[in-house]
Protein backbone atom coordinates (compact mmCIF):
# COMPACT_ATOMS: atom_id res chain seq x y z
CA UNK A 1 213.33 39.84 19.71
CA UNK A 2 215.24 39.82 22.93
CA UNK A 3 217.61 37.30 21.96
CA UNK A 4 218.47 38.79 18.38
CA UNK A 5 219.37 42.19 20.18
CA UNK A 6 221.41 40.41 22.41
CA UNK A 7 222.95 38.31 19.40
CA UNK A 8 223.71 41.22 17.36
CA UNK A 9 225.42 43.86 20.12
CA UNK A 10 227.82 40.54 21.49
CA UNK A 11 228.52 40.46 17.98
CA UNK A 12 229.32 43.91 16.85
CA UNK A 13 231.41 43.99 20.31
CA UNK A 14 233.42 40.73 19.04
CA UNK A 15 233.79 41.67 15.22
CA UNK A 16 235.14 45.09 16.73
CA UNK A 17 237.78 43.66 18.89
CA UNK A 18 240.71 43.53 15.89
CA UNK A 19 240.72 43.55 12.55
CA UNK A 20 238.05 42.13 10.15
CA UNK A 21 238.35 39.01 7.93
CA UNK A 22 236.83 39.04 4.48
CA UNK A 23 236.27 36.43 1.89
CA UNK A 24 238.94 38.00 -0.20
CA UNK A 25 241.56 36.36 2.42
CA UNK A 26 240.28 32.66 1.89
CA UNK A 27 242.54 31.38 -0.24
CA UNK A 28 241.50 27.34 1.03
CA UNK A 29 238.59 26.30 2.67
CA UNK A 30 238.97 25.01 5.86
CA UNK A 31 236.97 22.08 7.29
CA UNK A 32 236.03 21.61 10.77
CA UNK A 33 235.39 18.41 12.62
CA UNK A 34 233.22 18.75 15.43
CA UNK A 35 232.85 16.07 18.03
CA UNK A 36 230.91 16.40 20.90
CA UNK A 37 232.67 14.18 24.13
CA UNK A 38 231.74 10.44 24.83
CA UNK A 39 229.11 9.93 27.61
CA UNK A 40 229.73 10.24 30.75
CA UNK A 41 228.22 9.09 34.45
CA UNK A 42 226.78 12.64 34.31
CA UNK A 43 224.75 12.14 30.73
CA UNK A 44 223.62 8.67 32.33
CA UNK A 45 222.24 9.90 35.85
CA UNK A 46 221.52 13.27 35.59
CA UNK A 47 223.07 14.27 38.42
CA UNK A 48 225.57 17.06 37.33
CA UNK A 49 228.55 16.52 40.16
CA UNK A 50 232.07 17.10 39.16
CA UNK A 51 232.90 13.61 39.30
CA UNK A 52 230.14 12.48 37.78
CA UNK A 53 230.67 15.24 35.05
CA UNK A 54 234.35 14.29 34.63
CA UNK A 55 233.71 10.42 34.73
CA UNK A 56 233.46 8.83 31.19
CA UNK A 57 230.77 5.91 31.83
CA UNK A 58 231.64 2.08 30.29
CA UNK A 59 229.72 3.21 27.45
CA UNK A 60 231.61 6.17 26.80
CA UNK A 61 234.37 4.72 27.21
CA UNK A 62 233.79 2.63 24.12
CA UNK A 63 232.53 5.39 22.11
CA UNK A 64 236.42 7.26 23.14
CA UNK A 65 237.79 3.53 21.67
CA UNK A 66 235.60 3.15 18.63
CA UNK A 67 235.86 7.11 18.03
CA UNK A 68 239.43 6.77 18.14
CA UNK A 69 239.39 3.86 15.29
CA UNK A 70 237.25 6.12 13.51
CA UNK A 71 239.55 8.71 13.39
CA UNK A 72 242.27 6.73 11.50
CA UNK A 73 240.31 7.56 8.49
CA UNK A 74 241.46 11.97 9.20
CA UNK A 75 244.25 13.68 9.16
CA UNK A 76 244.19 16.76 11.52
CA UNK A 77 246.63 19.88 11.29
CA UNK A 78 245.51 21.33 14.81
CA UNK A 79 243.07 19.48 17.41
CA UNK A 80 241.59 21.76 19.95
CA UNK A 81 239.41 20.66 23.21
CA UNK A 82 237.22 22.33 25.84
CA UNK A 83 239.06 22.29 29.47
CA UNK A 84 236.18 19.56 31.04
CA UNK A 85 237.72 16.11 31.92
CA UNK A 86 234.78 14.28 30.09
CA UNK A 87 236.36 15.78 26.57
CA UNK A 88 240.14 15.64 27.53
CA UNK A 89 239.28 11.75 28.44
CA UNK A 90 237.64 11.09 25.01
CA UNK A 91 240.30 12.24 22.29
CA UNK A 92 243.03 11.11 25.00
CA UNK A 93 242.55 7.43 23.48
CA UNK A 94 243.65 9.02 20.42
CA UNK A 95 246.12 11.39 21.35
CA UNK A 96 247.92 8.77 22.86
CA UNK A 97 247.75 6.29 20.05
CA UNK A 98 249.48 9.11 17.85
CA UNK A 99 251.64 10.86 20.51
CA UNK A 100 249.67 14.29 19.61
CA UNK A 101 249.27 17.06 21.40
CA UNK A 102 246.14 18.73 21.37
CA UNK A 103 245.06 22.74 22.46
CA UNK A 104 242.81 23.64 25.39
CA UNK A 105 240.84 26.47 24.62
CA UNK A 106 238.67 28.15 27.29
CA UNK A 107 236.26 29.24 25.02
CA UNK A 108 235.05 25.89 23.77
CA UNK A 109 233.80 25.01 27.47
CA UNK A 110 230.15 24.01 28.14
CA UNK A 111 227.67 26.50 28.69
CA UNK A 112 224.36 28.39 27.88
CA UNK A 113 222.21 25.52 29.22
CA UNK A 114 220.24 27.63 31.57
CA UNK A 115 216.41 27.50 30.25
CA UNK A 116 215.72 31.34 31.06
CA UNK A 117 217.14 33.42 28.34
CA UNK A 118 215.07 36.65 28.82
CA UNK A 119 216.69 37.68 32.18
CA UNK A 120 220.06 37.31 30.87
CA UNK A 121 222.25 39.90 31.68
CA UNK A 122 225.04 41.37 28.84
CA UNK A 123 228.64 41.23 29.70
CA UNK A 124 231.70 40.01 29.20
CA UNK A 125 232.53 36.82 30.97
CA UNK A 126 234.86 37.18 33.89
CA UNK A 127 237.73 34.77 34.81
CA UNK A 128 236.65 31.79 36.42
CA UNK A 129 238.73 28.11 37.56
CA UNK A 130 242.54 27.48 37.01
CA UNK A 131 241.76 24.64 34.59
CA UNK A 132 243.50 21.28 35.85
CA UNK A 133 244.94 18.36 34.48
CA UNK A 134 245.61 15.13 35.77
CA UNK A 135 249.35 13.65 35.76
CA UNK A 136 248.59 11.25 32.76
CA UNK A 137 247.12 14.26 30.69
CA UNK A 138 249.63 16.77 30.81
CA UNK A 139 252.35 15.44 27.85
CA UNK A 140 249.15 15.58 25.80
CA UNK A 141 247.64 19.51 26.13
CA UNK A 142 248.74 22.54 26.02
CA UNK A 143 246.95 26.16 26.93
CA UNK A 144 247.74 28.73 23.82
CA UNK A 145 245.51 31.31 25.26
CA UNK A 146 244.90 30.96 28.80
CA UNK A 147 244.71 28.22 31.95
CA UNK A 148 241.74 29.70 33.20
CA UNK A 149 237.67 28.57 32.85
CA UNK A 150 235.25 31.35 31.69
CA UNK A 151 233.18 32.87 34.73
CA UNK A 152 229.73 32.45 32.99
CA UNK A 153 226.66 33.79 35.22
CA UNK A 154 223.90 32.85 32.78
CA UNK A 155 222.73 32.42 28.95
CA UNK A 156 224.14 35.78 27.95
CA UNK A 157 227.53 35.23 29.22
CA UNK A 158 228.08 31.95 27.50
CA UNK A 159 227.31 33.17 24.51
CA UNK A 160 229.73 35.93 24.69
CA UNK A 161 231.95 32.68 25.64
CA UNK A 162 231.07 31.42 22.61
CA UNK A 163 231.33 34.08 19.91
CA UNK A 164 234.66 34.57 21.45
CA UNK A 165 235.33 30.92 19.93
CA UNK A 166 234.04 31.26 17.20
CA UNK A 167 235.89 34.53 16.03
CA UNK A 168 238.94 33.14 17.30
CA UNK A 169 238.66 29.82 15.13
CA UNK A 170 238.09 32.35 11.96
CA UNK A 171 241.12 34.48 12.63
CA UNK A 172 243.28 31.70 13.18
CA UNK A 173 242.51 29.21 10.69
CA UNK A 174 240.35 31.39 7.78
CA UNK A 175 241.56 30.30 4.32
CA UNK A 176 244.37 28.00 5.60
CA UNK A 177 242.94 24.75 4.05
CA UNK A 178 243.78 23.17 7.05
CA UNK A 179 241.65 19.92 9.00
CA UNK A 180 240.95 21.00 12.32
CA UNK A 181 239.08 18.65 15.32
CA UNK A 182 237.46 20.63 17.95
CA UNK A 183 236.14 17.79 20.81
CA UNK A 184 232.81 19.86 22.69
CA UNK A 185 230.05 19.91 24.17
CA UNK A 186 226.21 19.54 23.71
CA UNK A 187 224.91 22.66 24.28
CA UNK A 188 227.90 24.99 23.07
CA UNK A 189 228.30 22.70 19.94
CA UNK A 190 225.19 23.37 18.67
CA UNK A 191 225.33 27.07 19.27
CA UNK A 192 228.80 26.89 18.09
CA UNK A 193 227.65 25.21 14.55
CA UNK A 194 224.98 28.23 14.38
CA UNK A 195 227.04 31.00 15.21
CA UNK A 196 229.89 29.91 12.52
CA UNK A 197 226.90 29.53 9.82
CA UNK A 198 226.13 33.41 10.84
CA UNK A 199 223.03 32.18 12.26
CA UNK A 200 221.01 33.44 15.65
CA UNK A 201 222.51 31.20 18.48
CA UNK A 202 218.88 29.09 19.72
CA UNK A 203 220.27 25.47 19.85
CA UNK A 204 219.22 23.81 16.34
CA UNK A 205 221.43 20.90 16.25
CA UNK A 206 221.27 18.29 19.01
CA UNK A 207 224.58 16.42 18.60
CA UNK A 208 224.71 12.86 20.02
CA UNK A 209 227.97 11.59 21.99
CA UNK A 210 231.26 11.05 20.03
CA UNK A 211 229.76 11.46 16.32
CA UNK A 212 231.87 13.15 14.09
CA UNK A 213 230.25 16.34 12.40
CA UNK A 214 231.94 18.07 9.32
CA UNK A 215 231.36 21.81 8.66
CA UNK A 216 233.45 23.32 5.48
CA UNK A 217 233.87 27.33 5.27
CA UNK A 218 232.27 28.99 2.65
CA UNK A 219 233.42 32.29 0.28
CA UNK A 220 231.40 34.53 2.42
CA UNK A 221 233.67 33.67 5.23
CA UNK A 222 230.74 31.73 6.97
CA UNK A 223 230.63 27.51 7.15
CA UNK A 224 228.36 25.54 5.61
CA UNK A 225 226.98 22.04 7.36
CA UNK A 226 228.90 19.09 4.86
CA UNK A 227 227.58 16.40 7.49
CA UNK A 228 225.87 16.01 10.98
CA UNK A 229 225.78 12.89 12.54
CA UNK A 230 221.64 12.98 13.85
């Protein structure tokens, strides 16, 4: 009960920021490819430093090279990437192969992981890390919104983080017919996959490292699951 109170007043506070979008402005459906980053040292030791968290491990760094080859197969209009190293590093490979650029969004960073839910407090997530890039990285990303991390205290803050995503990926894209790849994380992912179906955010959908998921909006202005990669 908790958590659909908290679901529904982030939400009303989102949908009430600007204007609203209605099915009436789809005019062609736009499909989202989700990918959530390849492994890194972190996902193999479970010891969450930031180098282990920014470190792709051997094995991820195959899944970046045989993601990459998978990719031939797409064509994307706009690519868009949480600010941690471990995703930057995994659609690099492919960046680079292309000469792409891709967008950093804030928003799509990792977060409501924390296991306690009911003490979370509502409110809007302050301003948290310049976000930083590496020499090698910077002719491939660029910051439309902002350079700055989200300062997320606990559960309720990250999902603010996250409807914040997820309303600004339907205002920007809503009836364009465009491709887009959005490279993630585990535990926003598979909040992000709920929220865009208009479902309660609980963590459904356990995505594995560097599968490609395809979600297709619907006439309702919602997105329907086409494929996930279990």
């Amino acid at each position: 009960m908790f958590r659909s109170i908290l679901y529904f007043s982030f939400l009303t506070a989102i949908l009430c920021s600007g204007p609203a979008i209605s099915a009436a402005q789809s005019q062609a459906a736009v499909n989202l490819f989700y990918v959530r980053h390849a492994e890194s040292l972190g996902n193999v030791t479970h010891v969450h430093s930031s180098y282990n968290d920014n470190t792709l491990s051997d094995k991820g760094n195959q899944q970046a090279a045989a993601l990459t080859r998978k990719l031939d197969a797409y064509q994307f209009d706009h690519i868009i990437v949480s600010p941690k190293h471990r995703a930057l590093k995994t659609i690099m490979p492919y960046l680079k192969k292309y000469g792409l650029v891709a967008e950093i969004w804030p928003e799509l960073d990792e977060c409501c992981w924390q296991k306690s839910r009911q003490s979370s407090s509502a409110s809007r997530p302050g301003r948290g890390d310049r976000i930083s890039l590496d020499a090698y990285m910077k002719a491939y990303f660029i910051f439309p919104h902002s350079e700055y991390e989200y300062k997320t205290r606990n559960y309720g803050d990250g999902i603010f983080q996250l409807l914040k995503a997820t309303d600004l990926i339907k205002r920007r894209f809503a009836g364009s017919g465009e491709n887009i790849l959005i490279v993630g994380h585990y535990h926003a992912g598979s909040r992000i996959f709920e929220l865009l179906q208009g479902l309660e955010p609980v963590g459904r959908y356990k995505l594995k490292n560097a599968r490609i998921n395809h979600l297709q909006e619907t006439g309702d202005g919602n997105f329907r699951v086409i494929n996930f990669n279990q």
